[in-house]
C-alpha atoms as a PDB file:
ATOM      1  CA  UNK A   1      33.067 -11.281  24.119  1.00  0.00           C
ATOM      2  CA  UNK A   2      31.586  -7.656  23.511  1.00  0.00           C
ATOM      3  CA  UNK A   3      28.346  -7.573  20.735  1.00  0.00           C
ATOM      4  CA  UNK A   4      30.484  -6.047  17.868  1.00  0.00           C
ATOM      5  CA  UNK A   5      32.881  -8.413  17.711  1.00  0.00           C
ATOM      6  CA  UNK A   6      29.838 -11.338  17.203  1.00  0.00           C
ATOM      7  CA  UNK A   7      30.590 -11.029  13.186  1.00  0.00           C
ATOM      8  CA  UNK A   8      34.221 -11.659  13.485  1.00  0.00           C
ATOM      9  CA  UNK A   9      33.601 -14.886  15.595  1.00  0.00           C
ATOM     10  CA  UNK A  10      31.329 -16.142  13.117  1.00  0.00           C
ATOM     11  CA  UNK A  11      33.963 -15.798  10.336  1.00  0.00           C
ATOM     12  CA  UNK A  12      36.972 -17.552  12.361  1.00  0.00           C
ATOM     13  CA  UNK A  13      34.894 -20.245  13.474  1.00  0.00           C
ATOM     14  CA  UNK A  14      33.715 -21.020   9.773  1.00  0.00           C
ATOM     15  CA  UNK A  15      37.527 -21.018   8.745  1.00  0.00           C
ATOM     16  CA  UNK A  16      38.283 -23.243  11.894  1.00  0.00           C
ATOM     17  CA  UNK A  17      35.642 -25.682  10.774  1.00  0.00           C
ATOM     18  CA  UNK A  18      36.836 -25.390   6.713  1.00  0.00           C
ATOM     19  CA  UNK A  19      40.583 -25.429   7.430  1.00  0.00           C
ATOM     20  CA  UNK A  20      42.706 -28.586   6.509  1.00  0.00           C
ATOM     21  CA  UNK A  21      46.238 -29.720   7.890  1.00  0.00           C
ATOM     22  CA  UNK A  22      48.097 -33.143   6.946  1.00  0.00           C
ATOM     23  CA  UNK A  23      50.044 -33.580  10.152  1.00  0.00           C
ATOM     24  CA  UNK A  24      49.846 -36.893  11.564  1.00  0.00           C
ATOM     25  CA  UNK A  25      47.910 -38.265  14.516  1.00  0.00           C
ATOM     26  CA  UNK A  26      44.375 -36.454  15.951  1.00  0.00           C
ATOM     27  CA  UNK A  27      43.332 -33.685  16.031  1.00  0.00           C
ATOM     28  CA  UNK A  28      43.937 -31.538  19.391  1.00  0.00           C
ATOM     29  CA  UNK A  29      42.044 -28.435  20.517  1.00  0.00           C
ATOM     30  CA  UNK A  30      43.313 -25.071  20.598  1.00  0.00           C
ATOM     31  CA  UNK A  31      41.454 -21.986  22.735  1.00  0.00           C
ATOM     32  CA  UNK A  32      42.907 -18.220  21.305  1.00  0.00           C
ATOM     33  CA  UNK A  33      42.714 -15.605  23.642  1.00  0.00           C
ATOM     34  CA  UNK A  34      43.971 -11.799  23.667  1.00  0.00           C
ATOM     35  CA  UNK A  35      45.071  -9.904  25.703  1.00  0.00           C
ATOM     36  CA  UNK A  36      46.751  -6.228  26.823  1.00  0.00           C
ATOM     37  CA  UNK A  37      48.304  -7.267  30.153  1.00  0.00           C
ATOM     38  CA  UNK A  38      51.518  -4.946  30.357  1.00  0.00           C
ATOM     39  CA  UNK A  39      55.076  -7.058  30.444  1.00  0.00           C
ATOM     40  CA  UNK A  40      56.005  -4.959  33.269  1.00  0.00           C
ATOM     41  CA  UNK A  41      54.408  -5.218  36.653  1.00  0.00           C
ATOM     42  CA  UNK A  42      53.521  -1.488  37.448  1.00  0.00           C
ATOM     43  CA  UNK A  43      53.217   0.355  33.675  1.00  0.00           C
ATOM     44  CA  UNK A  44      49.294   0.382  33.563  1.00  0.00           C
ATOM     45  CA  UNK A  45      46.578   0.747  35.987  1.00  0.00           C
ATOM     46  CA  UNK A  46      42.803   0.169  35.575  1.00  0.00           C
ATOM     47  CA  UNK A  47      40.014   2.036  36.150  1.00  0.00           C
ATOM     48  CA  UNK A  48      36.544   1.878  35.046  1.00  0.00           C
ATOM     49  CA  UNK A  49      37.206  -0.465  32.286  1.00  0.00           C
ATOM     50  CA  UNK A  50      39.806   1.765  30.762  1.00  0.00           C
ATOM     51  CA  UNK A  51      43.919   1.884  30.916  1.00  0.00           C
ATOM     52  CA  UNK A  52      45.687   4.407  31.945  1.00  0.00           C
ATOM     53  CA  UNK A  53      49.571   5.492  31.697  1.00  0.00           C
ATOM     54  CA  UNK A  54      51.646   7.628  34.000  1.00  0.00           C
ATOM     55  CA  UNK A  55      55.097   9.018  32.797  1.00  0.00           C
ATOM     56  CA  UNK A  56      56.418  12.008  34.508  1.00  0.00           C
ATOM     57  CA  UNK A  57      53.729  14.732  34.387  1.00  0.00           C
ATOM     58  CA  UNK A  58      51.925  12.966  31.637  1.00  0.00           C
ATOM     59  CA  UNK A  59      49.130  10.563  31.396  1.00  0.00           C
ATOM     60  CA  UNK A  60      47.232   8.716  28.827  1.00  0.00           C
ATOM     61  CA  UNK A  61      43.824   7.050  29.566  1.00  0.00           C
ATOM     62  CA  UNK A  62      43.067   4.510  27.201  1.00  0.00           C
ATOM     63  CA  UNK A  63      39.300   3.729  26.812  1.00  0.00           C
ATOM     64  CA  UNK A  64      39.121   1.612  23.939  1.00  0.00           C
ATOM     65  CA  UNK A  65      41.537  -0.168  21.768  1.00  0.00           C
ATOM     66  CA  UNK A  66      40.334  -2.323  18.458  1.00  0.00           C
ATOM     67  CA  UNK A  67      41.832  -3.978  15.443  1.00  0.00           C
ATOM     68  CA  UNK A  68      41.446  -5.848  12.108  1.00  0.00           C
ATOM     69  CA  UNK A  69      42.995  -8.970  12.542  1.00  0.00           C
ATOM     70  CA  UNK A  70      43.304 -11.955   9.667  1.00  0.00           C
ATOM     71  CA  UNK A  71      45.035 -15.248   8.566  1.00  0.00           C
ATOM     72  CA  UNK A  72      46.064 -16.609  12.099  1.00  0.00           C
ATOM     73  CA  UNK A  73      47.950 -19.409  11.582  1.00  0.00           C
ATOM     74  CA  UNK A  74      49.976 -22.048  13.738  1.00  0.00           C
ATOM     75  CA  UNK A  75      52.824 -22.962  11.548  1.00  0.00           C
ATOM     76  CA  UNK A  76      54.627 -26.627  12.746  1.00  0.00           C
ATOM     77  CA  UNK A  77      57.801 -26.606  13.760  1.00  0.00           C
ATOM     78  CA  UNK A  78      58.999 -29.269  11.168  1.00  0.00           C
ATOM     79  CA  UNK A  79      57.833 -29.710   7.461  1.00  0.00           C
ATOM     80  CA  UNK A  80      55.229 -32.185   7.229  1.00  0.00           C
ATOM     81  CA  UNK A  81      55.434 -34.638   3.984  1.00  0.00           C
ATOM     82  CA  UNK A  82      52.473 -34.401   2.055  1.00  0.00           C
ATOM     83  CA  UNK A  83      52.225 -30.726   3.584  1.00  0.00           C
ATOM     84  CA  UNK A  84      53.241 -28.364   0.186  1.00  0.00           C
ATOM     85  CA  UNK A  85      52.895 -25.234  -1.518  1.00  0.00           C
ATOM     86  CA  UNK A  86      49.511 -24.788  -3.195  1.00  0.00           C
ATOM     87  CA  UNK A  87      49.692 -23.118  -6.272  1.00  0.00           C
ATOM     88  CA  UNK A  88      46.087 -23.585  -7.102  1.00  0.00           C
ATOM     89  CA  UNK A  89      43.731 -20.751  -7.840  1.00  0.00           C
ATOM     90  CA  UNK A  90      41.655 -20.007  -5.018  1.00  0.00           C
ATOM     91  CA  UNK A  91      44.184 -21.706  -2.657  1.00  0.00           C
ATOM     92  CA  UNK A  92      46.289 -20.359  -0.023  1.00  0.00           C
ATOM     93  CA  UNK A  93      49.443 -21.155  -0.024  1.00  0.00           C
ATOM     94  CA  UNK A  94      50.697 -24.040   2.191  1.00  0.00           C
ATOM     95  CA  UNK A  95      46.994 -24.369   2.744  1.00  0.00           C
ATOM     96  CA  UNK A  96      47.699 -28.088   5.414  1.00  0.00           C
ATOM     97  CA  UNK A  97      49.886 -26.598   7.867  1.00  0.00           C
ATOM     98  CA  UNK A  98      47.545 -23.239   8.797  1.00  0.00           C
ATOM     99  CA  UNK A  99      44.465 -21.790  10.065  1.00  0.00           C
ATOM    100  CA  UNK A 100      43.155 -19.607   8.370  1.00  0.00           C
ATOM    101  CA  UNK A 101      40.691 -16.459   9.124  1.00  0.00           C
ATOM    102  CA  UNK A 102      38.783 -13.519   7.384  1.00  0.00           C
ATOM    103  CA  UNK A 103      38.453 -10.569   8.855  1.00  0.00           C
ATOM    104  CA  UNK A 104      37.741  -9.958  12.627  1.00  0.00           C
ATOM    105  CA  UNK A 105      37.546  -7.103  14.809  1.00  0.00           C
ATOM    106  CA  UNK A 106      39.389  -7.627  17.977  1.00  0.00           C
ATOM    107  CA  UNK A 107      38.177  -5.370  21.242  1.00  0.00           C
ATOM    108  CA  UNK A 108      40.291  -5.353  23.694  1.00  0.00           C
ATOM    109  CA  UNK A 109      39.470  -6.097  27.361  1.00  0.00           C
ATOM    110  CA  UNK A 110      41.621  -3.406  28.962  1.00  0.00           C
ATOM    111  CA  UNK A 111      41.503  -4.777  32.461  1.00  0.00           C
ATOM    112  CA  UNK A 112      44.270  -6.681  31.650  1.00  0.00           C
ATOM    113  CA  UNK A 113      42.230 -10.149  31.175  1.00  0.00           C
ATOM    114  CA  UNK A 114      42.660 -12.271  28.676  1.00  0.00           C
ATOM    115  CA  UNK A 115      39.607 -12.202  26.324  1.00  0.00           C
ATOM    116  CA  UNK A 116      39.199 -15.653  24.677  1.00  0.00           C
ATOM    117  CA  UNK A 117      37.778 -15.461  20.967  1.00  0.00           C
ATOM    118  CA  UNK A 118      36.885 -19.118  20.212  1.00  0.00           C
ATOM    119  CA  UNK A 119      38.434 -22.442  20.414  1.00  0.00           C
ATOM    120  CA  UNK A 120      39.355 -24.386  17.492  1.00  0.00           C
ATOM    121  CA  UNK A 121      40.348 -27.491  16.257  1.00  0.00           C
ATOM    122  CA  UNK A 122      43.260 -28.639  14.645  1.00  0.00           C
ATOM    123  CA  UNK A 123      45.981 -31.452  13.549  1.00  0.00           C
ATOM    124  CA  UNK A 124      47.824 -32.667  16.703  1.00  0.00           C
ATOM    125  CA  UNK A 125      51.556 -31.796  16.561  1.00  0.00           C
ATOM    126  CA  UNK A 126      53.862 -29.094  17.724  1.00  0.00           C
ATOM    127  CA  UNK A 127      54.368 -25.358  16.262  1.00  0.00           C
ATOM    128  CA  UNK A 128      56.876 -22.978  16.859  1.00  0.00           C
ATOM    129  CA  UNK A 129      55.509 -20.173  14.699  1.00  0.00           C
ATOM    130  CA  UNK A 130      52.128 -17.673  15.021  1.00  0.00           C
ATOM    131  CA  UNK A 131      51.694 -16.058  12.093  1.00  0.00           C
ATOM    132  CA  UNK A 132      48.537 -13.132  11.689  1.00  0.00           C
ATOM    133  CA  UNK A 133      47.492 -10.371   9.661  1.00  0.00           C
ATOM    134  CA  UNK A 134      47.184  -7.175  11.079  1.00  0.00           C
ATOM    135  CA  UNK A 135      44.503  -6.142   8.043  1.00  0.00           C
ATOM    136  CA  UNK A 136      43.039  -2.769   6.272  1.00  0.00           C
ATOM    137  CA  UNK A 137      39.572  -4.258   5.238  1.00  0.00           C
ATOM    138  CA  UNK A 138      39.293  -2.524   1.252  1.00  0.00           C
ATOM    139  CA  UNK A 139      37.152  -3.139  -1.415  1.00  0.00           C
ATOM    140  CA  UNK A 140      38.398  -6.143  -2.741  1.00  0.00           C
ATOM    141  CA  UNK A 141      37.393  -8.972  -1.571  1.00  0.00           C
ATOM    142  CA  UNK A 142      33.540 -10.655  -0.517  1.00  0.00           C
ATOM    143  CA  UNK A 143      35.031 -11.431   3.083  1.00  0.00           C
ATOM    144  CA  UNK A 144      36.171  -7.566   3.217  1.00  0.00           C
ATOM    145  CA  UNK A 145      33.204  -6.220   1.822  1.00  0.00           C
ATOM    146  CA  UNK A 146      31.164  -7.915   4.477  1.00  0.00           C
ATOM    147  CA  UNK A 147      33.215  -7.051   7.022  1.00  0.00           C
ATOM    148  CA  UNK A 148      32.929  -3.379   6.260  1.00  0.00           C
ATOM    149  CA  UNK A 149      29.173  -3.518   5.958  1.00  0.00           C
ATOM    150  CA  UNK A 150      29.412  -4.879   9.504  1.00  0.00           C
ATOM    151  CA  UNK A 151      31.787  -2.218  10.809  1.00  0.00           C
ATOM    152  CA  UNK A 152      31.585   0.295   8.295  1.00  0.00           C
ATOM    153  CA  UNK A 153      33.889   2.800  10.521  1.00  0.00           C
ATOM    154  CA  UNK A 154      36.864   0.370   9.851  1.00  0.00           C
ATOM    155  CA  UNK A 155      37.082   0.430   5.967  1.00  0.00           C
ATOM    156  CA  UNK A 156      40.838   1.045   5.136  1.00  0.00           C
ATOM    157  CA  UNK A 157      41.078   1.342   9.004  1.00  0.00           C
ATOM    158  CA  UNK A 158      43.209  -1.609  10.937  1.00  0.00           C
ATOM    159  CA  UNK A 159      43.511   0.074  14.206  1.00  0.00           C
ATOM    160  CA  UNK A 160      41.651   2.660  15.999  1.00  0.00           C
ATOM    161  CA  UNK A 161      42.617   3.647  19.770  1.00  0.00           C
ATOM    162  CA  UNK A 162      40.694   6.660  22.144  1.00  0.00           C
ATOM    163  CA  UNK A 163      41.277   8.094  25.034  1.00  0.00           C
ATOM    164  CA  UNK A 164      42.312  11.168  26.646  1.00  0.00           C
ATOM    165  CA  UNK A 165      45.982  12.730  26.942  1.00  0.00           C
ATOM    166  CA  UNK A 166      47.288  15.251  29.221  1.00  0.00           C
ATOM    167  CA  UNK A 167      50.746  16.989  28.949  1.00  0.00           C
ATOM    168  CA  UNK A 168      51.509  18.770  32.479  1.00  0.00           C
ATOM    169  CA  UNK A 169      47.982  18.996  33.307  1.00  0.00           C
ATOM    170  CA  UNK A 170      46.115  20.059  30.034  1.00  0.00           C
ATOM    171  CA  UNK A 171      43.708  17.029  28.547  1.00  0.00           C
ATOM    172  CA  UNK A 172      42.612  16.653  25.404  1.00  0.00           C
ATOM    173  CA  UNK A 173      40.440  13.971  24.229  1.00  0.00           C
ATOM    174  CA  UNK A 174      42.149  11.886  20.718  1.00  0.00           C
ATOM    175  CA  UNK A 175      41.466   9.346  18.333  1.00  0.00           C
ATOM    176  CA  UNK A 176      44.410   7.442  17.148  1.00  0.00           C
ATOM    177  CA  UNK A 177      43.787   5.586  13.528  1.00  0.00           C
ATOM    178  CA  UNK A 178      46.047   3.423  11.196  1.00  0.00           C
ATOM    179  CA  UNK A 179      45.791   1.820   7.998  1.00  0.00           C
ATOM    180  CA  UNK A 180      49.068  -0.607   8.749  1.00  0.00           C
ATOM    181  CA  UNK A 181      48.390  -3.814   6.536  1.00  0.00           C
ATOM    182  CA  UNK A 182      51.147  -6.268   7.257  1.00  0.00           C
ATOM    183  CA  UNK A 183      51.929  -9.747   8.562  1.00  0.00           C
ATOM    184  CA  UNK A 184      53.481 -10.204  11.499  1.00  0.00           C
ATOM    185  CA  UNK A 185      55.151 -13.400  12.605  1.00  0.00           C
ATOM    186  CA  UNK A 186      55.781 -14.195  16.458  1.00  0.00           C
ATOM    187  CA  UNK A 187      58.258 -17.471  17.376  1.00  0.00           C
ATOM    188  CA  UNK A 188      56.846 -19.824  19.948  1.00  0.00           C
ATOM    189  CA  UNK A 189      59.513 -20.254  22.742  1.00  0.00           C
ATOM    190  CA  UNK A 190      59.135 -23.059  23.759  1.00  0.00           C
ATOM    191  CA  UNK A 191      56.961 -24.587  20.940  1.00  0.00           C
ATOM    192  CA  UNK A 192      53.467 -25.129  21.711  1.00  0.00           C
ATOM    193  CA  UNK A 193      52.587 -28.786  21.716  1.00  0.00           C
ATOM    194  CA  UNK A 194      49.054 -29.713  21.044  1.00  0.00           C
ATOM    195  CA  UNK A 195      47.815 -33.323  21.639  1.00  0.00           C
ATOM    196  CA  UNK A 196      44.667 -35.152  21.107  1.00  0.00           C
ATOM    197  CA  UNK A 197      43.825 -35.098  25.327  1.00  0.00           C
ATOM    198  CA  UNK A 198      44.684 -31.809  26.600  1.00  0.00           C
ATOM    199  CA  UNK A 199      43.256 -29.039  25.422  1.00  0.00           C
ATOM    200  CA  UNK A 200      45.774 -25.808  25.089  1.00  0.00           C
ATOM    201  CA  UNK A 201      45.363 -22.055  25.837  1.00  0.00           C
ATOM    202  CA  UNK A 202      47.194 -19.642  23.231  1.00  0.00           C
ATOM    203  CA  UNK A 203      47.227 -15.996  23.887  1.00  0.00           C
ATOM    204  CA  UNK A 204      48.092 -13.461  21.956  1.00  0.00           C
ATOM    205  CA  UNK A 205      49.577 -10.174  24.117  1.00  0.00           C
ATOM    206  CA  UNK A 206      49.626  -6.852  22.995  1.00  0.00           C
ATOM    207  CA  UNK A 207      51.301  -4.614  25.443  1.00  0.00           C
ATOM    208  CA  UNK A 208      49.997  -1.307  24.956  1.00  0.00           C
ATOM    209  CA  UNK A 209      51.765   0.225  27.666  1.00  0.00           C
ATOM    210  CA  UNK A 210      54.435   0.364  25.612  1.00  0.00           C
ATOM    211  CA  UNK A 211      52.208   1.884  21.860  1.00  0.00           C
ATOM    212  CA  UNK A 212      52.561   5.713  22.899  1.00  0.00           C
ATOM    213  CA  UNK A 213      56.687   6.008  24.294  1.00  0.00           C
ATOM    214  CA  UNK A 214      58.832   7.886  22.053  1.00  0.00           C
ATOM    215  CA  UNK A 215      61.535   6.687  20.228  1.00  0.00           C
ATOM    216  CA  UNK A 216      63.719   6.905  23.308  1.00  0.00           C
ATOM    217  CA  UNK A 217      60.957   5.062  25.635  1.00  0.00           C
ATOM    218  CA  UNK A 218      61.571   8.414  28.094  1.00  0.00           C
ATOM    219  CA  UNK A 219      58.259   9.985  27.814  1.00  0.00           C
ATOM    220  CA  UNK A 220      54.803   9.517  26.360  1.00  0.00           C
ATOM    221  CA  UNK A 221      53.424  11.003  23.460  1.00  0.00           C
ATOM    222  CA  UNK A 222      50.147  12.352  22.091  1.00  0.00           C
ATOM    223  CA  UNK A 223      48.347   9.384  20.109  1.00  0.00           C
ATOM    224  CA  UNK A 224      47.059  12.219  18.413  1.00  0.00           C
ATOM    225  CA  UNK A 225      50.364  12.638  16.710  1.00  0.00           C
ATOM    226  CA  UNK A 226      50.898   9.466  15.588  1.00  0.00           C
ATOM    227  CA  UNK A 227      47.822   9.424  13.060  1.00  0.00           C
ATOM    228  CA  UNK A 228      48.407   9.179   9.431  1.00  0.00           C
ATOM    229  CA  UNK A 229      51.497  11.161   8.322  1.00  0.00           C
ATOM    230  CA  UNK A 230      52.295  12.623  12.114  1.00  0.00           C
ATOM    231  CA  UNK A 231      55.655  13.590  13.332  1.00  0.00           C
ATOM    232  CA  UNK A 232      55.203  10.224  15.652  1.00  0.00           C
ATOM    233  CA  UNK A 233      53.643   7.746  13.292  1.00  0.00           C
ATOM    234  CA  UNK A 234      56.218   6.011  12.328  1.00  0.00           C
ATOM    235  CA  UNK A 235      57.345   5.663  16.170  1.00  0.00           C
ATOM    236  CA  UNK A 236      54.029   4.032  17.597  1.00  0.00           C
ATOM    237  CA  UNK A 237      53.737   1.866  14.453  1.00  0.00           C
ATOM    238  CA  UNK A 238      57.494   0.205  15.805  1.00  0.00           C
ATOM    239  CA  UNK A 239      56.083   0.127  19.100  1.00  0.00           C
ATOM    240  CA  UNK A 240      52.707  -1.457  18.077  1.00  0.00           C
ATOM    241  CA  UNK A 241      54.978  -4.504  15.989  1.00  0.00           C
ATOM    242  CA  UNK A 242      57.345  -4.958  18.980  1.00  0.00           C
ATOM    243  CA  UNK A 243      54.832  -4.821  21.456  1.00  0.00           C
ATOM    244  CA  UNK A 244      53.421  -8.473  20.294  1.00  0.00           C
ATOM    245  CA  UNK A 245      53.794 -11.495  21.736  1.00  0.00           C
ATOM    246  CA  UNK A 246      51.882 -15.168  21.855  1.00  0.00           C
ATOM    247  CA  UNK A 247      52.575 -17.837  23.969  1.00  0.00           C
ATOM    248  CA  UNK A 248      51.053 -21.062  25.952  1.00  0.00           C
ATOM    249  CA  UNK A 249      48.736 -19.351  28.807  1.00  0.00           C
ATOM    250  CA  UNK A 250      46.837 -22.217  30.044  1.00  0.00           C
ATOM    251  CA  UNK A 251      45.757 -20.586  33.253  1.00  0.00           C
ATOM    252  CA  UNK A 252      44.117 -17.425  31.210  1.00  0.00           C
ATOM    253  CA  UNK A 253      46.007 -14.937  33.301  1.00  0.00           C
ATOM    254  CA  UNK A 254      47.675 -13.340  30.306  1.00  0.00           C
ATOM    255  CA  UNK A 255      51.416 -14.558  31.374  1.00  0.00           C
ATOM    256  CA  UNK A 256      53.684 -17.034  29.429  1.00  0.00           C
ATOM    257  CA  UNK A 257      53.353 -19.895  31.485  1.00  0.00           C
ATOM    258  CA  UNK A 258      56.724 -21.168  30.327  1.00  0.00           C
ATOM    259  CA  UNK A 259      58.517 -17.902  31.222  1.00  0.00           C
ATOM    260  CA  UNK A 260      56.209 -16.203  33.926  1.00  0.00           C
ATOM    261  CA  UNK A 261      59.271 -15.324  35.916  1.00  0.00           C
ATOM    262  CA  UNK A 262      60.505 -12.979  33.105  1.00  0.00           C
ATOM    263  CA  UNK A 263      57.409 -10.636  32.988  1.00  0.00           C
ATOM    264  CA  UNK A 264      58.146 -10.109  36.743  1.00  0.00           C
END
């Protein structure tokens, strides 16, 4: 795990160890890793630690992708009894059935391995929902406020991609930046079962092949454009929410091991 993402570690594994669930049985251990592999073979190449993407006679290198991520939670697939809304001040809501997060910055390894961030433990049972934050650290809480003094460049900042693009052979270096602050909720098909003697793997993909298509998925487009009130914001930020997906990966190779023959 790179040195600037040290902080955010710290933070999830203090909500790991401070979380609560009432399922029944043990407790079962659960490793989260992320990842950028592309869903189809052939869309991405690597090269000196950064991605690059060839459509027609354009081409965006990636160099370095990171986000704000907070609140991932495993949701079970039934209702638990005992498990219910909190309503208490200070309490999140259906506090038993989640794990819960601050703020963490996630750096992307964009080699296409899967990048573990810490393994947790948690209520045996099975879930068939991942729920996270993607997350504009503000002003308004202690956990943002120490976030931001950590990564100061990422206040009111969720996402932040570089690179280079070049349109019919003229490059020109970009920053790509976005304040999106929303939940995003990915089903587990098939559920993912945790027990109390096999540990799991759960990755979460983000295929970033796909962040920079236009709206007809023909051609690429300048990041550049897509910043805050660009003709193609509104066409990455679609991309960027369909883009996500989270599944079992117990061999760390950033495919769902339940449907590996699909991402062929």
């Amino acid at each position: 795990m790179k040195q600037r993402s040290l902080f955010a570690l710290a933070v999830f594994a203090a909500a790991a160890l401070t979380g609560t669930a009432c399922m029944d049985g043990g407790m079962g251990r659960v490793t989260l890793g992320f990842s950028n592999r592309p869903a189809s073979a052939g869309s991405v190449s690597s090269a000196s630690g950064s991605a690059v993407f060839v459509l027609g006679d354009d081409t965006i290198i990636v160099r370095t992708v990171e986000m704000v991520l907070r609140e991932i939670e495993l949701k079970p697939e039934e209702d638990v009894a005992g498990c219910m809304d909190s309503e208490a001040e200070g309490e999140h809501e259906d506090q038993c059935e989640e794990i819960e997060t601050g703020p963490m910055l996630i750096d992307l390894d964009l080699t296409a391995a899967v990048e573990h961030a810490i393994t947790v433990n948690l209520s045996a049972g099975t879930f068939d929902q991942l729920e996270f934050k993607i997350h504009k650290p503000e002003d308004e809480s202690a956990e943002d406020l120490a976030f931001i003094a950590a990564h100061p460049d990422f206040e009111r900042i969720s996402l932040r991609v570089t690179g280079t693009y070049s349109a019919a052979g003229t490059r020109s270096d970009f920053t790509f930046t976005s304040d999106l602050d929303e939940e995003q909720e990915i089903e587990l098909d098939p559920p993912l079962t945790v027990t109390e003697t096999t540990p799991v793997n759960l990755t979460i993909r983000f295929d970033i092949a796909t962040w920079f298509l236009n709206a007809a998925r023909t051609a690429l487009v300048n990041p550049a454009t897509a910043n805050k009130g660009g003709a193609n914001e509104n066409v990455v930020l679609e991309n960027i929410r369909s883009s996500i997906r989270a599944f079992r990966d117990d061999d760390r190779d950033g495919e769902d091991d339940d449907h590996e023959d699909d991402d062929l």
